[in-house]
N, C-alpha and C. Protein backbone atom coordinates (compact mmCIF):
# COMPACT_ATOMS: atom_id res chain seq x y z
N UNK A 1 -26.03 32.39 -19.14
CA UNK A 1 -24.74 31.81 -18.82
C UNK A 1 -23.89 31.76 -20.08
N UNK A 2 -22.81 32.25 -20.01
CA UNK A 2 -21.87 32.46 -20.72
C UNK A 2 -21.18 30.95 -21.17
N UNK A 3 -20.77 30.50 -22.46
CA UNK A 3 -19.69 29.54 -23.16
C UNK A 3 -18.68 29.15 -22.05
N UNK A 4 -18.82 27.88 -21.15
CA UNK A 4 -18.09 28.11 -20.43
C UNK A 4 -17.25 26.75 -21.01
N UNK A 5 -15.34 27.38 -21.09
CA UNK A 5 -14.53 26.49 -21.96
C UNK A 5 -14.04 25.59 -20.28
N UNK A 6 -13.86 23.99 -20.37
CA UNK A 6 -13.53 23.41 -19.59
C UNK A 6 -12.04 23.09 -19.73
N UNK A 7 -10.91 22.80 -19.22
CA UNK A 7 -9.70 22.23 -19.39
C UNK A 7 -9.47 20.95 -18.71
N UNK A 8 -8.90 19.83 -19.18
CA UNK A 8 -8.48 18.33 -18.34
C UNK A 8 -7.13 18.95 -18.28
N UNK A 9 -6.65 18.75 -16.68
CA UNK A 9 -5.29 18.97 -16.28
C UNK A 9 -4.51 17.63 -16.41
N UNK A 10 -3.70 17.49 -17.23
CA UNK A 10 -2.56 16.67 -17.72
C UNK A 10 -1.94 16.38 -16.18
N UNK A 11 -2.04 14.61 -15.40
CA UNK A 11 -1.68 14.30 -14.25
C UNK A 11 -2.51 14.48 -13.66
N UNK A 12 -3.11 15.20 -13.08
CA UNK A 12 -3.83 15.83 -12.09
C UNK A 12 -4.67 14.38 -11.61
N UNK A 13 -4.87 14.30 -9.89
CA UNK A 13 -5.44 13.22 -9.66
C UNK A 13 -6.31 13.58 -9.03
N UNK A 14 -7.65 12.52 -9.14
CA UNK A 14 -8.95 13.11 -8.15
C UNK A 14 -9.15 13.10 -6.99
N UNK A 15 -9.44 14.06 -5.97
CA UNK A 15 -8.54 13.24 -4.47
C UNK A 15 -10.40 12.36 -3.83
N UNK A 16 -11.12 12.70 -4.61
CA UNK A 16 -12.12 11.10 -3.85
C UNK A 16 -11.82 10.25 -4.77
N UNK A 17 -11.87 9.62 -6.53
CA UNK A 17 -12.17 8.10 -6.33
C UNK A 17 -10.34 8.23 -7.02
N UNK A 18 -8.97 9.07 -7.26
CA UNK A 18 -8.00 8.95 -7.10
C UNK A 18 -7.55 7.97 -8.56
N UNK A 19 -8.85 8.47 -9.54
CA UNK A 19 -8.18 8.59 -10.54
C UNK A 19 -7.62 9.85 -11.63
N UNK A 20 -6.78 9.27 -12.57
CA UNK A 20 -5.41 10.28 -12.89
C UNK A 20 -6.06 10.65 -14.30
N UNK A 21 -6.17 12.34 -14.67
CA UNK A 21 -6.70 12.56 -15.70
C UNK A 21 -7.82 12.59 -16.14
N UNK A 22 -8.65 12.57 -14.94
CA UNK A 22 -9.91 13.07 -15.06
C UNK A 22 -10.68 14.37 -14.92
N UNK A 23 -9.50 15.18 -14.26
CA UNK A 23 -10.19 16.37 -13.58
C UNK A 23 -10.42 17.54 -14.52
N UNK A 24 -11.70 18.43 -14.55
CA UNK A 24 -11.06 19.30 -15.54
C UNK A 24 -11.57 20.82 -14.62
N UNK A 25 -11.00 22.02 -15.40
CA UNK A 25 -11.31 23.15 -15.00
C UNK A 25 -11.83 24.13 -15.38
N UNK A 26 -12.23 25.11 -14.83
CA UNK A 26 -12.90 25.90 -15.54
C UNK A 26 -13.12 27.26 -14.96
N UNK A 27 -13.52 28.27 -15.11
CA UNK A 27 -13.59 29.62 -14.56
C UNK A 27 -15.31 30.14 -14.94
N UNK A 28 -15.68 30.22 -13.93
CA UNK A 28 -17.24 30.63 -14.04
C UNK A 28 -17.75 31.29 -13.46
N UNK A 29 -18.01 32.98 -13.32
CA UNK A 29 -18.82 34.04 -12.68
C UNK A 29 -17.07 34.55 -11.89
N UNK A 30 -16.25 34.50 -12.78
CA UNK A 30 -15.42 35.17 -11.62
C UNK A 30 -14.74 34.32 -10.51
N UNK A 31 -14.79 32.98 -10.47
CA UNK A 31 -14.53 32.14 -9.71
C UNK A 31 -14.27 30.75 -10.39
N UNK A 32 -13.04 30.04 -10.08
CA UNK A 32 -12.10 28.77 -10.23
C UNK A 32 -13.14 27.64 -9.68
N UNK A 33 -13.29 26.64 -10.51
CA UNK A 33 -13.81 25.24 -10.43
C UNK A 33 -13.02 23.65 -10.78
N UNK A 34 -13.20 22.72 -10.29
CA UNK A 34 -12.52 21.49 -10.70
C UNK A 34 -13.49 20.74 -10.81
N UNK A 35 -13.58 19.42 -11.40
CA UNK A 35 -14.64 18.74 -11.42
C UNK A 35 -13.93 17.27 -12.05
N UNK A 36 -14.34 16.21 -11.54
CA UNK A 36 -13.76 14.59 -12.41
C UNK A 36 -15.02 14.10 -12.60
N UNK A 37 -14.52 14.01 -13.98
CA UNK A 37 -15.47 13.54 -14.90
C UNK A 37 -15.57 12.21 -14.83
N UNK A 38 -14.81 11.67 -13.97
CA UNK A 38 -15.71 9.81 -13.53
C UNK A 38 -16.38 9.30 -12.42
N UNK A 39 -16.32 10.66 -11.07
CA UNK A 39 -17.06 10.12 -10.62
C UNK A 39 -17.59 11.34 -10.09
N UNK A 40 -17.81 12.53 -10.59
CA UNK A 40 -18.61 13.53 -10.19
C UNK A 40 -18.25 14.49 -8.89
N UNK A 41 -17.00 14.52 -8.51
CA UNK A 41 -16.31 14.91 -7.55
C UNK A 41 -16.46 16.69 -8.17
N UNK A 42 -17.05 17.50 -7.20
CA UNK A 42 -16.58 18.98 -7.85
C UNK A 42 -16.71 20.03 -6.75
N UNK A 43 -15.29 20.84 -6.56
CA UNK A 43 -15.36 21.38 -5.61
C UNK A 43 -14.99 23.10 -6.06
N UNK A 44 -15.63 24.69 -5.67
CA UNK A 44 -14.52 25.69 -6.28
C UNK A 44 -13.05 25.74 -5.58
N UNK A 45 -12.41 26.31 -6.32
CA UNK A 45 -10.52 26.26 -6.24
C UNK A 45 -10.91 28.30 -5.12
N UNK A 46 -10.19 27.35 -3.76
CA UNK A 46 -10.05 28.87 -3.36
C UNK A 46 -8.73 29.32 -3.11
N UNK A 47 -8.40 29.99 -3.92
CA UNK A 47 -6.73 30.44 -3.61
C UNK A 47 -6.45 31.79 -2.61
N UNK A 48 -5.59 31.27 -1.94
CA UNK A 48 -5.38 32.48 -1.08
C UNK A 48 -3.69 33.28 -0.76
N UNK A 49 -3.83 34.10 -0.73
CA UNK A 49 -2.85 35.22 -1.16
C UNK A 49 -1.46 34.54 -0.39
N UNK A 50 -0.21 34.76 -0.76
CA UNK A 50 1.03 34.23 0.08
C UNK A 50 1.17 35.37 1.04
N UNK A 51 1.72 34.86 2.25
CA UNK A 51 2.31 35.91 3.00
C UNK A 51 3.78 35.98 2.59
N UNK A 52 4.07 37.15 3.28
CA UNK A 52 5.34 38.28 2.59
C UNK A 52 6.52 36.84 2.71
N UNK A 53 7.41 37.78 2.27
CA UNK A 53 8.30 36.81 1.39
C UNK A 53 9.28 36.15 2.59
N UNK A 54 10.05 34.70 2.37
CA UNK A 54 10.41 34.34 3.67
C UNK A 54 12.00 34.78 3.52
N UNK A 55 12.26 35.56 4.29
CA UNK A 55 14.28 36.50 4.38
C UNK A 55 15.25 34.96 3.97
N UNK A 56 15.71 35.44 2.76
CA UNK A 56 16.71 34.58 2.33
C UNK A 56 18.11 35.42 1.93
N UNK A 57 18.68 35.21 1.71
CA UNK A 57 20.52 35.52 1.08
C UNK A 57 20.19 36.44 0.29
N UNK A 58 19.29 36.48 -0.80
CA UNK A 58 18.97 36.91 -1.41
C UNK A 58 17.82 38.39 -1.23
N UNK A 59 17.30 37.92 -0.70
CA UNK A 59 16.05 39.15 -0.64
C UNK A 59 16.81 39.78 1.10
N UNK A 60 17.75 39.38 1.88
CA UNK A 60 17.93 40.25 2.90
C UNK A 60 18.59 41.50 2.78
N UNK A 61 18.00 42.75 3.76
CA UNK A 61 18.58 44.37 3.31
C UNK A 61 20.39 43.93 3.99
N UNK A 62 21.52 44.31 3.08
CA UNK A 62 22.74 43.76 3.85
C UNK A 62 23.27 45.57 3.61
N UNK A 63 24.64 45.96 4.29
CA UNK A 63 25.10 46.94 4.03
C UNK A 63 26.01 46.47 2.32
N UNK A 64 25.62 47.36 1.70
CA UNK A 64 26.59 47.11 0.22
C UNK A 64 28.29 48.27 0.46
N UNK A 65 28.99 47.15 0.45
CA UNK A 65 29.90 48.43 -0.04
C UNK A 65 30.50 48.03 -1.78
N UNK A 66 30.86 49.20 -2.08
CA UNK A 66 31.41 49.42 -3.35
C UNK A 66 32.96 49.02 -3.44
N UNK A 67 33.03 48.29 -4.53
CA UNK A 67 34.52 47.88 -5.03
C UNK A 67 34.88 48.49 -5.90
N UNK A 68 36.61 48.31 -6.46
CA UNK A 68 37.23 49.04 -7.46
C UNK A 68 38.52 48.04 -7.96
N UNK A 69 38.06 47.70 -9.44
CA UNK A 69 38.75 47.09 -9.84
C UNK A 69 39.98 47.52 -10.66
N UNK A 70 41.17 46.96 -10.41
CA UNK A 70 42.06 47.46 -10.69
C UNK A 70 42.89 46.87 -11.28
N UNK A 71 43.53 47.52 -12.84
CA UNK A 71 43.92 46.69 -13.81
C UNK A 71 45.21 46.13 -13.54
N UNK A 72 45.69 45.40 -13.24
CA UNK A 72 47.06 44.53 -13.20
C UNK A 72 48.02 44.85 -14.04
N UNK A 73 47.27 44.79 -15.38
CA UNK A 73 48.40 45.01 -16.27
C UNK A 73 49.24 46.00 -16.73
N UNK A 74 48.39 47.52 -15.98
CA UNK A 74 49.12 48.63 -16.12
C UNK A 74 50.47 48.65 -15.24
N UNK A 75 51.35 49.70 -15.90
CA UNK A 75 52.20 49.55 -14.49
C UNK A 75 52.81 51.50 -14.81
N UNK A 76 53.47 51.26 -13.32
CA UNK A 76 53.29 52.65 -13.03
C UNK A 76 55.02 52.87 -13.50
């Protein structure tokens, strides 16, 4: 078994005995862990992928048209 480095997450609360700043983390065989160090709470972290992105203003396909700006100050 490999040096395994632990981290305490700054806030982080324990959700059984729901104290603050106990929890810490760690990465071991390829896989996410948590653990509180006051009352022995330890579960692995399973993360799972987002589905596709939700259509906003931003990310929707719109028709673009092209503008042309035109200097005022010239004159004809």
């Amino acid at each position: 078994m490999a040096n395994v480095i632990k981290r305490f997450i700054a806030g982080a609360v324990c959700p059984r005995c729901s104290e603050m700043d106990k929890l810490v983390v760690y990465r071991q065989d390829e896989r996410d862990y948590r653990e509180c160090v006051s009352c022995d709470f330890a579960e692995e972290m399973l993360f799972t992928q987002p589905s596709a992105d939700l259509e906003t203003r931003a990310n929707r396909d719109l028709d673009r048209q092209a503008i042309k700006f035109v200097d005022a100050s010239e004159k004809k």
